[in-house]
C-alpha atoms as a PDB file:
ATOM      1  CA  UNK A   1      20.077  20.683   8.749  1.00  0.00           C
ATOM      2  CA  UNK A   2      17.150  19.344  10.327  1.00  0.00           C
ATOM      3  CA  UNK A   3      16.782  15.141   9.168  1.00  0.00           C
ATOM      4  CA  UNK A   4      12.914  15.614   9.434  1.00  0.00           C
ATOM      5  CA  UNK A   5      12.743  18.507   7.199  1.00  0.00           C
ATOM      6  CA  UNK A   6      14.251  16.641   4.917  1.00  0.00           C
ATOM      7  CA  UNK A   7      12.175  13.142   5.309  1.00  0.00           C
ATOM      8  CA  UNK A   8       9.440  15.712   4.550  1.00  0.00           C
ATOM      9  CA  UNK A   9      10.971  16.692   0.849  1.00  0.00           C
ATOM     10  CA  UNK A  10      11.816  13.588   0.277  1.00  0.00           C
ATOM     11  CA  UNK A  11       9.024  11.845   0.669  1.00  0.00           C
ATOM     12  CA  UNK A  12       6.487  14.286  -0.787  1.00  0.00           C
ATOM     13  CA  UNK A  13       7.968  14.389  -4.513  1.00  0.00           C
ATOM     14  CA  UNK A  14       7.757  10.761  -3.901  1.00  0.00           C
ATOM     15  CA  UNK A  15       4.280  10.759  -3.165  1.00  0.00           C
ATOM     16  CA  UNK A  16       3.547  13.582  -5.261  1.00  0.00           C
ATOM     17  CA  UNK A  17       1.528  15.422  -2.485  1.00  0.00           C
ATOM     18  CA  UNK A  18       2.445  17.260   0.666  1.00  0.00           C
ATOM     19  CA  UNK A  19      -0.620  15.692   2.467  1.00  0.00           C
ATOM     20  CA  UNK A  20       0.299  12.242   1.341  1.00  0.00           C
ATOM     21  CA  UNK A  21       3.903  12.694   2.920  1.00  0.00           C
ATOM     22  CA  UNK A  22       2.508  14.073   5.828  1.00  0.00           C
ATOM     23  CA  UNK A  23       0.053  11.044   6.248  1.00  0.00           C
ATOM     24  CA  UNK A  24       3.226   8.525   5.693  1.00  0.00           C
ATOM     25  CA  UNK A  25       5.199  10.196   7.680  1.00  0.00           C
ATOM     26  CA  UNK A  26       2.466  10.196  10.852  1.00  0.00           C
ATOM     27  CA  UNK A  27       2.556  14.497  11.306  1.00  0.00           C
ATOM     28  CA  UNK A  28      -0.256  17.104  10.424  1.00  0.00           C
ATOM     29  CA  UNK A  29      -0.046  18.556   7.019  1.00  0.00           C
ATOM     30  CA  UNK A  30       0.470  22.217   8.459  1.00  0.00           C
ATOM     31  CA  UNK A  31       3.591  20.661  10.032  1.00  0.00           C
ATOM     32  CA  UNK A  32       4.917  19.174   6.956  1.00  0.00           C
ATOM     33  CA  UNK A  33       4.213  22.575   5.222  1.00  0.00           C
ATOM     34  CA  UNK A  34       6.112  24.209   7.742  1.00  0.00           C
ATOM     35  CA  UNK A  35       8.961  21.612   7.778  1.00  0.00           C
ATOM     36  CA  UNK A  36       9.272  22.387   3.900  1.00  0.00           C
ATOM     37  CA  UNK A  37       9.449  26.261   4.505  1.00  0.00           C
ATOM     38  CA  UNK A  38      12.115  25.603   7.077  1.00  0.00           C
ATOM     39  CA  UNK A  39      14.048  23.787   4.969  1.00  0.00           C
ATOM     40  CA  UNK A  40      13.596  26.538   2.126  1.00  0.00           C
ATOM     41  CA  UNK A  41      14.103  28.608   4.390  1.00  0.00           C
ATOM     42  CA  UNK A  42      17.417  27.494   5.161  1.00  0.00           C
ATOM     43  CA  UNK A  43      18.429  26.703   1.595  1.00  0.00           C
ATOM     44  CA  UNK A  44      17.472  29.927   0.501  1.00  0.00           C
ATOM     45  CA  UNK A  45      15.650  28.234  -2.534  1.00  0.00           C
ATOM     46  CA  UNK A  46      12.722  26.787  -3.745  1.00  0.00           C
ATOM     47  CA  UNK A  47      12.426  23.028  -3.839  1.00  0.00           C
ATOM     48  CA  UNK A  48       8.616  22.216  -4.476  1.00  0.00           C
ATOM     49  CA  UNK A  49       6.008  23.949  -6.934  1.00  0.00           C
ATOM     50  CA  UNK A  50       2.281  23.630  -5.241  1.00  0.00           C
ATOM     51  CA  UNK A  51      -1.037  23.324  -6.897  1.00  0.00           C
ATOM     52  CA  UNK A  52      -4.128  22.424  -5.608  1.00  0.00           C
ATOM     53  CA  UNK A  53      -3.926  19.177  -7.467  1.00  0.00           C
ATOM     54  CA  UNK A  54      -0.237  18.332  -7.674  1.00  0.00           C
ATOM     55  CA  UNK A  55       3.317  18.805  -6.725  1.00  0.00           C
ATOM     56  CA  UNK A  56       6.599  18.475  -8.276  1.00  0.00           C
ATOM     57  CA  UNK A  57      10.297  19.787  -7.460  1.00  0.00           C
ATOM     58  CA  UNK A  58      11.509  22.946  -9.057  1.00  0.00           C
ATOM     59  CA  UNK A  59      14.782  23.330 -10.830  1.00  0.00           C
ATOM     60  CA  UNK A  60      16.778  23.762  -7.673  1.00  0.00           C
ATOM     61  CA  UNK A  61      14.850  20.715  -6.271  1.00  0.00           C
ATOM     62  CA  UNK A  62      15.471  18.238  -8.669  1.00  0.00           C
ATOM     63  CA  UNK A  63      19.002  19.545  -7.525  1.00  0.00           C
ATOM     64  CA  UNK A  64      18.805  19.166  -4.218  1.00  0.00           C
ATOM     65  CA  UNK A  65      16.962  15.650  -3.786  1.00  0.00           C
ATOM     66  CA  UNK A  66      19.816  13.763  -4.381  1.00  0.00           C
ATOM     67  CA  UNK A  67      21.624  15.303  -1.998  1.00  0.00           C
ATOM     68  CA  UNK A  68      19.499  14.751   0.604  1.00  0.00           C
ATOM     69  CA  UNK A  69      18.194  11.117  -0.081  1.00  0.00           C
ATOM     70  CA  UNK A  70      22.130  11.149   0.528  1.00  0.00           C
ATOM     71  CA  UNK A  71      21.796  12.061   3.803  1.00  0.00           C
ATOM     72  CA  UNK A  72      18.965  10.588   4.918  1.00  0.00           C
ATOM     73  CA  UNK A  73      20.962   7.119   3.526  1.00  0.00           C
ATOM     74  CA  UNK A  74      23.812   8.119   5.607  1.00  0.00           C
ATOM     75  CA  UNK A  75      22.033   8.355   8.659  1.00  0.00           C
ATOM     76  CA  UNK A  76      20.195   5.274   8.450  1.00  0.00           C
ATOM     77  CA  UNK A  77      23.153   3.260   7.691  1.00  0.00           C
ATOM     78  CA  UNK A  78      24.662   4.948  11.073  1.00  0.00           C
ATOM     79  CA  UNK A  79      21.685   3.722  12.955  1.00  0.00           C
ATOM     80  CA  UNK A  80      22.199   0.656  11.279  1.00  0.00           C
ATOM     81  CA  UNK A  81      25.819   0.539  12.444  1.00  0.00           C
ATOM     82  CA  UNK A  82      25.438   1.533  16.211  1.00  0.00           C
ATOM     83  CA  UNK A  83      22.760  -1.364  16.179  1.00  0.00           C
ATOM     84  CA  UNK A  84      24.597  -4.189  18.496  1.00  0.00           C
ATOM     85  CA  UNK A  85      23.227  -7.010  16.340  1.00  0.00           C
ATOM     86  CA  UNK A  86      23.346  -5.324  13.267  1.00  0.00           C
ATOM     87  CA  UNK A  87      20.157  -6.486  11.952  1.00  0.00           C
ATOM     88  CA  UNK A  88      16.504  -5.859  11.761  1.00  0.00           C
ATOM     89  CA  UNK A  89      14.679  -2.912   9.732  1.00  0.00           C
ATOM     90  CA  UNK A  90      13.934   0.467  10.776  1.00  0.00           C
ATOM     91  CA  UNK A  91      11.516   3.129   9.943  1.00  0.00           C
ATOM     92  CA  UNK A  92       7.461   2.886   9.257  1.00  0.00           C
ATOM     93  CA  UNK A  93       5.769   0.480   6.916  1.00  0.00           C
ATOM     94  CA  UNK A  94       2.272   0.877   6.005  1.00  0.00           C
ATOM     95  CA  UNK A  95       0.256  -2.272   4.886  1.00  0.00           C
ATOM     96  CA  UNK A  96      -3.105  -2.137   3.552  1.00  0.00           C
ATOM     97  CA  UNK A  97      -5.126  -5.524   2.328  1.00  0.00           C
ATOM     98  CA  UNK A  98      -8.963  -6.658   2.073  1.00  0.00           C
ATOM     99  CA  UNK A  99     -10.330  -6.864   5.276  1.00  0.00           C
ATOM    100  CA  UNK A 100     -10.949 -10.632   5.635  1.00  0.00           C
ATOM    101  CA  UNK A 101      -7.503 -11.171   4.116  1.00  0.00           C
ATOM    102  CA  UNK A 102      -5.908  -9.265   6.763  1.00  0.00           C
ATOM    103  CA  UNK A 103      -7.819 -10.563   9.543  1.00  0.00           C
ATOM    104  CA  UNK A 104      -7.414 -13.963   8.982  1.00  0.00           C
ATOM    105  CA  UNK A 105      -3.760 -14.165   7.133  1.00  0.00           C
ATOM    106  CA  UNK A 106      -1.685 -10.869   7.515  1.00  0.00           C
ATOM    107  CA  UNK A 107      -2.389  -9.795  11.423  1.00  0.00           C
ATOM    108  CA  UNK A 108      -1.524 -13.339  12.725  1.00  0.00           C
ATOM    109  CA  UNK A 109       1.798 -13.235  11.213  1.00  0.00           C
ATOM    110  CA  UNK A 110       2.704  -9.548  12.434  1.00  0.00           C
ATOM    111  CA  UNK A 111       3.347 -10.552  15.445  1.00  0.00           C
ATOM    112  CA  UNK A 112       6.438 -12.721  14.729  1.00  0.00           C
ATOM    113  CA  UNK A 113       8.153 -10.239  12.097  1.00  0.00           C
ATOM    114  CA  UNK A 114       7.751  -6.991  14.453  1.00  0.00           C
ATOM    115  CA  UNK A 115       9.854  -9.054  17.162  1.00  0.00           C
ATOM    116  CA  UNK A 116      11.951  -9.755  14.728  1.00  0.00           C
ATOM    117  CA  UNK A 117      12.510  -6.172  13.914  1.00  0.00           C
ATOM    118  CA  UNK A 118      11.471  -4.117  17.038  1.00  0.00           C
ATOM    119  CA  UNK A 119      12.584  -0.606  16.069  1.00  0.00           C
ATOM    120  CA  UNK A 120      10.105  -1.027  12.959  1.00  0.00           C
ATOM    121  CA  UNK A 121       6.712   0.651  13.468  1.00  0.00           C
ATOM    122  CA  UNK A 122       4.075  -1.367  11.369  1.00  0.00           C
ATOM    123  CA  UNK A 123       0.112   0.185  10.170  1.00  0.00           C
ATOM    124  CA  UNK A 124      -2.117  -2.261   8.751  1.00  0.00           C
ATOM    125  CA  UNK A 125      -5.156  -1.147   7.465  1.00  0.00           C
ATOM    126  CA  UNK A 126      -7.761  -3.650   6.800  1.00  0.00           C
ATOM    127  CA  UNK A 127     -10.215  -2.487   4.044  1.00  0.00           C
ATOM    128  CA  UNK A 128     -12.495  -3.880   1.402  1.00  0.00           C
ATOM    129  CA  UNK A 129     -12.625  -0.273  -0.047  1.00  0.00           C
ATOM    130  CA  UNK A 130     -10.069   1.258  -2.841  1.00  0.00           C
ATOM    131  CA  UNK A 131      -7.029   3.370  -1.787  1.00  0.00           C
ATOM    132  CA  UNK A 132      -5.077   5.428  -2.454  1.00  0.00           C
ATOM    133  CA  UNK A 133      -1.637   3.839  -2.275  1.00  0.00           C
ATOM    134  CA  UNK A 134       0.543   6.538  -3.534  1.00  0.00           C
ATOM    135  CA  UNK A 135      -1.565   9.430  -1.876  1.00  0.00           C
ATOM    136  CA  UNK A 136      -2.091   7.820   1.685  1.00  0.00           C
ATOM    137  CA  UNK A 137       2.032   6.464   2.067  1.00  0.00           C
ATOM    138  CA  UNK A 138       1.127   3.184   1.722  1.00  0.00           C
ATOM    139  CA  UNK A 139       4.028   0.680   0.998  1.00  0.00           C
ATOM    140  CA  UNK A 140       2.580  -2.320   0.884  1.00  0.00           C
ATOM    141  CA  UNK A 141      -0.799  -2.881  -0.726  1.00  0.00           C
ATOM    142  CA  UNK A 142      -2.186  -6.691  -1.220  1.00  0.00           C
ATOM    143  CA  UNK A 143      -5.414  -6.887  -3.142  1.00  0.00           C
ATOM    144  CA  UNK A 144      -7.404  -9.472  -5.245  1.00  0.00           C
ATOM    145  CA  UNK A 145      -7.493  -7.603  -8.479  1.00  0.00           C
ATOM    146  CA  UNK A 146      -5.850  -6.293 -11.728  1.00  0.00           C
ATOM    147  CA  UNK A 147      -3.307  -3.588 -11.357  1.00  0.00           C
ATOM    148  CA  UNK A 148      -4.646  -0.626 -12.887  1.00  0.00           C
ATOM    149  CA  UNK A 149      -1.972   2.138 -11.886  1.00  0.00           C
ATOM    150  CA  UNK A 150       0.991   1.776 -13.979  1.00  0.00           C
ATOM    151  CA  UNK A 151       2.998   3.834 -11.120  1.00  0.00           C
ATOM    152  CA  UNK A 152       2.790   0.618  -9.019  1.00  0.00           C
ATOM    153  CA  UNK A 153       4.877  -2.173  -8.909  1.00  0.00           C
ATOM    154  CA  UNK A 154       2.738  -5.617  -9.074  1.00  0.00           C
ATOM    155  CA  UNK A 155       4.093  -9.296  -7.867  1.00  0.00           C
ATOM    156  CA  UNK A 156       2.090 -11.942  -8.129  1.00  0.00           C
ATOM    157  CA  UNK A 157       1.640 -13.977  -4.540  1.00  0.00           C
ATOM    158  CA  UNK A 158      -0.759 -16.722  -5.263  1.00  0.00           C
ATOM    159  CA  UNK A 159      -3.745 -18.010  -7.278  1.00  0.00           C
ATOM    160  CA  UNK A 160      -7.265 -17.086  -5.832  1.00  0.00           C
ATOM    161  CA  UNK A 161      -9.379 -20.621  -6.543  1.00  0.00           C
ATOM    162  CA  UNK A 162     -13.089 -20.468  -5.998  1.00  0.00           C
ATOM    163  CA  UNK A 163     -15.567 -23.604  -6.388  1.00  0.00           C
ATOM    164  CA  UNK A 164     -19.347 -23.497  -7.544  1.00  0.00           C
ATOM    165  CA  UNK A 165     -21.332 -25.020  -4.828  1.00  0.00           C
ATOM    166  CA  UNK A 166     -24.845 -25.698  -4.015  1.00  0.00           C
ATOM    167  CA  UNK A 167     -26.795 -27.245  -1.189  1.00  0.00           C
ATOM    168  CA  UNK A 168     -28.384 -29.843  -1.367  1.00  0.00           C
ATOM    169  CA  UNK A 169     -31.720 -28.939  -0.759  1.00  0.00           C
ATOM    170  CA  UNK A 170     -31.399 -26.192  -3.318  1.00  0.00           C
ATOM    171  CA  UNK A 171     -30.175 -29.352  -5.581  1.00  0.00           C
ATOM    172  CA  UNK A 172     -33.350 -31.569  -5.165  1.00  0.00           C
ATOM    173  CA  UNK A 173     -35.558 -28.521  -5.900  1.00  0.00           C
ATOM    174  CA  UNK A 174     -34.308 -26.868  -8.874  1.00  0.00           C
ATOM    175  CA  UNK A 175     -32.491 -30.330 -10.406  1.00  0.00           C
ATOM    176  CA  UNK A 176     -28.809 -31.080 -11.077  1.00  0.00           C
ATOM    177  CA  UNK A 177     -26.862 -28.668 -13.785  1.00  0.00           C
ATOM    178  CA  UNK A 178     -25.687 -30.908 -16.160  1.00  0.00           C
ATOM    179  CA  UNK A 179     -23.892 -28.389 -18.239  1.00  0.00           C
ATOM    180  CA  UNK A 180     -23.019 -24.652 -17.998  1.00  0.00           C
ATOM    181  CA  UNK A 181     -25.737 -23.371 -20.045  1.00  0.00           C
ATOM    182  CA  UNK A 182     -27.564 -25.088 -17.283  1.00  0.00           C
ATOM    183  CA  UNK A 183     -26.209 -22.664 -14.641  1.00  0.00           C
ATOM    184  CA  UNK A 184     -28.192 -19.227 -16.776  1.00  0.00           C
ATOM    185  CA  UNK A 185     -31.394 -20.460 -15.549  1.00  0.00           C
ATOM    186  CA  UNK A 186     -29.663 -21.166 -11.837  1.00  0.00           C
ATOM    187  CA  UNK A 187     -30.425 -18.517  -8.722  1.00  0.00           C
ATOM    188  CA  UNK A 188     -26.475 -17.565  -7.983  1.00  0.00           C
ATOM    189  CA  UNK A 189     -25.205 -15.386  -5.293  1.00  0.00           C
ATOM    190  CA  UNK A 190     -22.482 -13.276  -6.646  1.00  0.00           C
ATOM    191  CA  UNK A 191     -19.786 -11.414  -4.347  1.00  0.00           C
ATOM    192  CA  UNK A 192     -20.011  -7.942  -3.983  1.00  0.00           C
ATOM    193  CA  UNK A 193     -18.371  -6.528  -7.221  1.00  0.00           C
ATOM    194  CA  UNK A 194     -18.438  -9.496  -9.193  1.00  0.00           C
ATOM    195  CA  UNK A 195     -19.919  -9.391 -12.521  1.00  0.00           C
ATOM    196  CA  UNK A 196     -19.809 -12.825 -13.878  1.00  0.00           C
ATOM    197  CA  UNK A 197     -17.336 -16.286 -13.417  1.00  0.00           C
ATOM    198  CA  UNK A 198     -14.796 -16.900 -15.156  1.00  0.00           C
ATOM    199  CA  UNK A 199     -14.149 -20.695 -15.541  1.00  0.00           C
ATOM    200  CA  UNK A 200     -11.378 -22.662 -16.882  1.00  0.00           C
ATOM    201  CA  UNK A 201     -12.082 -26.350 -15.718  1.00  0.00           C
ATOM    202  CA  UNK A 202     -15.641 -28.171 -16.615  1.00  0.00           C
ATOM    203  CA  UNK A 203     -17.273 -29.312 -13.813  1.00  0.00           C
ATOM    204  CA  UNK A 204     -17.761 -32.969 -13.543  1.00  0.00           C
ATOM    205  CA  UNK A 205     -20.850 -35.018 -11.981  1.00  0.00           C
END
């Protein structure tokens, strides 16, 4: 039984999409499509019902996956074992953050961890836009919002603190805010996407 055929299953019920599978898995979707017939084929069942818009295992494929998560455990944990040291991670993680955030904090410190676990193969992609973290494979998502797909698993890494500044020739030419009913009748530059402040501390002057 051919491992990749498998790692093809596998991964698209847990994507829910053949092309999403295909993407995490770094192959074309007509190979993933044929990897899945092959290991139909083979099985002389049906694992997967296709639409357009969605996937999901049949009968005989809610049977199966077990079985072959099973396997594909066993064979990691034999890779694991002929290892000399023992340690380090295997496989393909996909990160995705904002792309200052990733820039300036994540790709410095990739470095480090991927020599610390060479026979890992890490993607970061660095975008301000919104993914698709189940659809596109991606493991690893670190954004500066509200988690709005209750398929996801959030943690929470850090605060995100922002000041209220002006300059101070913008200061001596419109006058000090004194108060923030002051700040209505300001000129403020919001970031792209924001809608208003939210502000928990008054400012003192």
């Amino acid at each position: 039984m051919n491992f990749d055929d498998l790692e093809v299953f596998v991964e698209a019920v847990r994507v829910g999409s053949l092309a999403g599978a295909a993407r995490r898995l770094g192959i074309s979707p007509m190979a993933a499509s044929r990897s899945l017939g092959n290991l139909e084929t083979e099985l002389g069942a049906r694992l997967i019902h296709r639409t357009t818009r969605s996937l999901s295992p049949t009968g005989d494929g809610e049977i199966f996956l077990p079985h072959a998560r099973a396997l594909l455990e066993g064979r990691a944990n034999a890779l694991t074992d002929l290892r000399p040291d023992g340690k380090g991670l295997t496989g393909h993680l996909r990160i995705t953050t904002s792309a200052a955030f990733g820039r300036k904090i994540v790709a410095p410190m990739l470095p480090c961890f991927m020599s610390e676990h060479p026979m890992l193969q890490v993607d970061l992609l660095t975008t301000d836009d919104q993914v698709d973290i189940v659809g596109q494979g991606i493991d690893v998502a670190i954004r500066i919002a509200p988690l709005k797909d209750n398929r996801l698993v959030a943690k929470r890494l850090a605060d995100n603190r922002k000041v209220l500044c002006a300059s101070s020739a913008y200061l001596e030419a419109n006058g000090r805010p004194r108060t923030l009913a002051d700040l209505a009748t300001r000129e403020c530059l919001l970031a792209t996407g924001g809608s208003h402040w939210h502000l928990f501390v008054r400012a003192r002057w």
